[in-house]
Protein backbone atom coordinates (compact mmCIF):
# COMPACT_ATOMS: atom_id res chain seq x y z
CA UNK A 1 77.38 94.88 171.97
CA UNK A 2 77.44 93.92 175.74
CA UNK A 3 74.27 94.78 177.35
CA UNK A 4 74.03 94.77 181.15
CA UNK A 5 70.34 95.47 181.05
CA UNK A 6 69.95 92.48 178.56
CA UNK A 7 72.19 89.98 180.43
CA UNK A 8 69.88 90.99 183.66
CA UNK A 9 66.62 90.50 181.70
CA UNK A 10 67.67 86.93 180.48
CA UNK A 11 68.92 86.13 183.98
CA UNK A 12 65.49 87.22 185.52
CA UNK A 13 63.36 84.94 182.93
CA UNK A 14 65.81 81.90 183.75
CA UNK A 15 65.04 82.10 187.11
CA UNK A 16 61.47 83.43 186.72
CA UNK A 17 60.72 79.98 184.47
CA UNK A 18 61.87 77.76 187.01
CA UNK A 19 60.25 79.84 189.96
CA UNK A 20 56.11 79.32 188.42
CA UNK A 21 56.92 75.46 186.96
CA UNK A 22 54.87 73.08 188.93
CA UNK A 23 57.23 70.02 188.99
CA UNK A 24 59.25 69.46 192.29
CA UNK A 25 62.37 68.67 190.72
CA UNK A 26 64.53 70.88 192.60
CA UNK A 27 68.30 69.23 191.34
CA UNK A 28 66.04 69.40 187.52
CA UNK A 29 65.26 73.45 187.83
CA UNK A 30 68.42 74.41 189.18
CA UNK A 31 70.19 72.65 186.26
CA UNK A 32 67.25 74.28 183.79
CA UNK A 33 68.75 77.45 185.54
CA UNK A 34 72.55 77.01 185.05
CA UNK A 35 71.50 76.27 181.25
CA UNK A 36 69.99 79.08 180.70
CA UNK A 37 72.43 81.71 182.65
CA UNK A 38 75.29 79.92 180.47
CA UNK A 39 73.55 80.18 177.03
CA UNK A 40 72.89 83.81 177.86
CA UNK A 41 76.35 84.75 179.20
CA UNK A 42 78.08 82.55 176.05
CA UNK A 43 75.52 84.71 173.55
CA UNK A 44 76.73 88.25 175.15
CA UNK A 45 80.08 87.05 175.20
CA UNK A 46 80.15 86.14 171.93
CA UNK A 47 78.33 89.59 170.42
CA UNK A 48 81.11 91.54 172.25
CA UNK A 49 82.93 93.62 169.75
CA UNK A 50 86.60 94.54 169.95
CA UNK A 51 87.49 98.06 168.88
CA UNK A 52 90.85 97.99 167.58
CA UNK A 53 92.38 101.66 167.95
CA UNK A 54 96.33 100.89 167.43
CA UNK A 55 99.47 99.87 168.84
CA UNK A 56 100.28 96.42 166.33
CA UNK A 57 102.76 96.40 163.84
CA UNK A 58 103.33 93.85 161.13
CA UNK A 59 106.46 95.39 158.70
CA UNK A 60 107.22 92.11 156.66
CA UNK A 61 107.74 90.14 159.77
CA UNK A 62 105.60 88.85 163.12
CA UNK A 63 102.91 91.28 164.47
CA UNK A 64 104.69 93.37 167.28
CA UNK A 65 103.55 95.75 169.64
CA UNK A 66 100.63 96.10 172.01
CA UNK A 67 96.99 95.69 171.56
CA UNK A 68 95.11 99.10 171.90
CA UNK A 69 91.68 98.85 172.06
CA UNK A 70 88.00 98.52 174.02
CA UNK A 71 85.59 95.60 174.40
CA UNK A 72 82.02 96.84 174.02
């Protein structure tokens, strides 16, 4: 399930463990950074569920119809 509060709290610690390292690789934390926002945007992306209500139809031929549904 999408969790703003979790996506937050893994967006805080990327920046927080670039903010106390003691190396002055500026070009190396903000890349540490960008890893670690994508891994946790790519991991909430992918535990997004779809919740299929209705709205497809398949009768012996090509799905039809329109998706009806909610990403959570």
């Amino acid at each position: 399930m999408l969790s703003k509060n979790d996506i937050k709290k893994d967006i805080k610690a990327a920046f927080e463990s670039v903010m106390y390292d003691e190396s002055d690789d500026r070009v190396g934390a903000i890349d540490r950074v960008a890893d670690k926002i994508a891994e946790t945007v790519v991991s909430a992306i992918k535990s997004a569920t779809i919740n299929y209500t209705d709205g497809l139809t398949a009768p012996n031929g090509p799905v039809t119809g329109v998706f009806n549904g909610n990403l959570t």
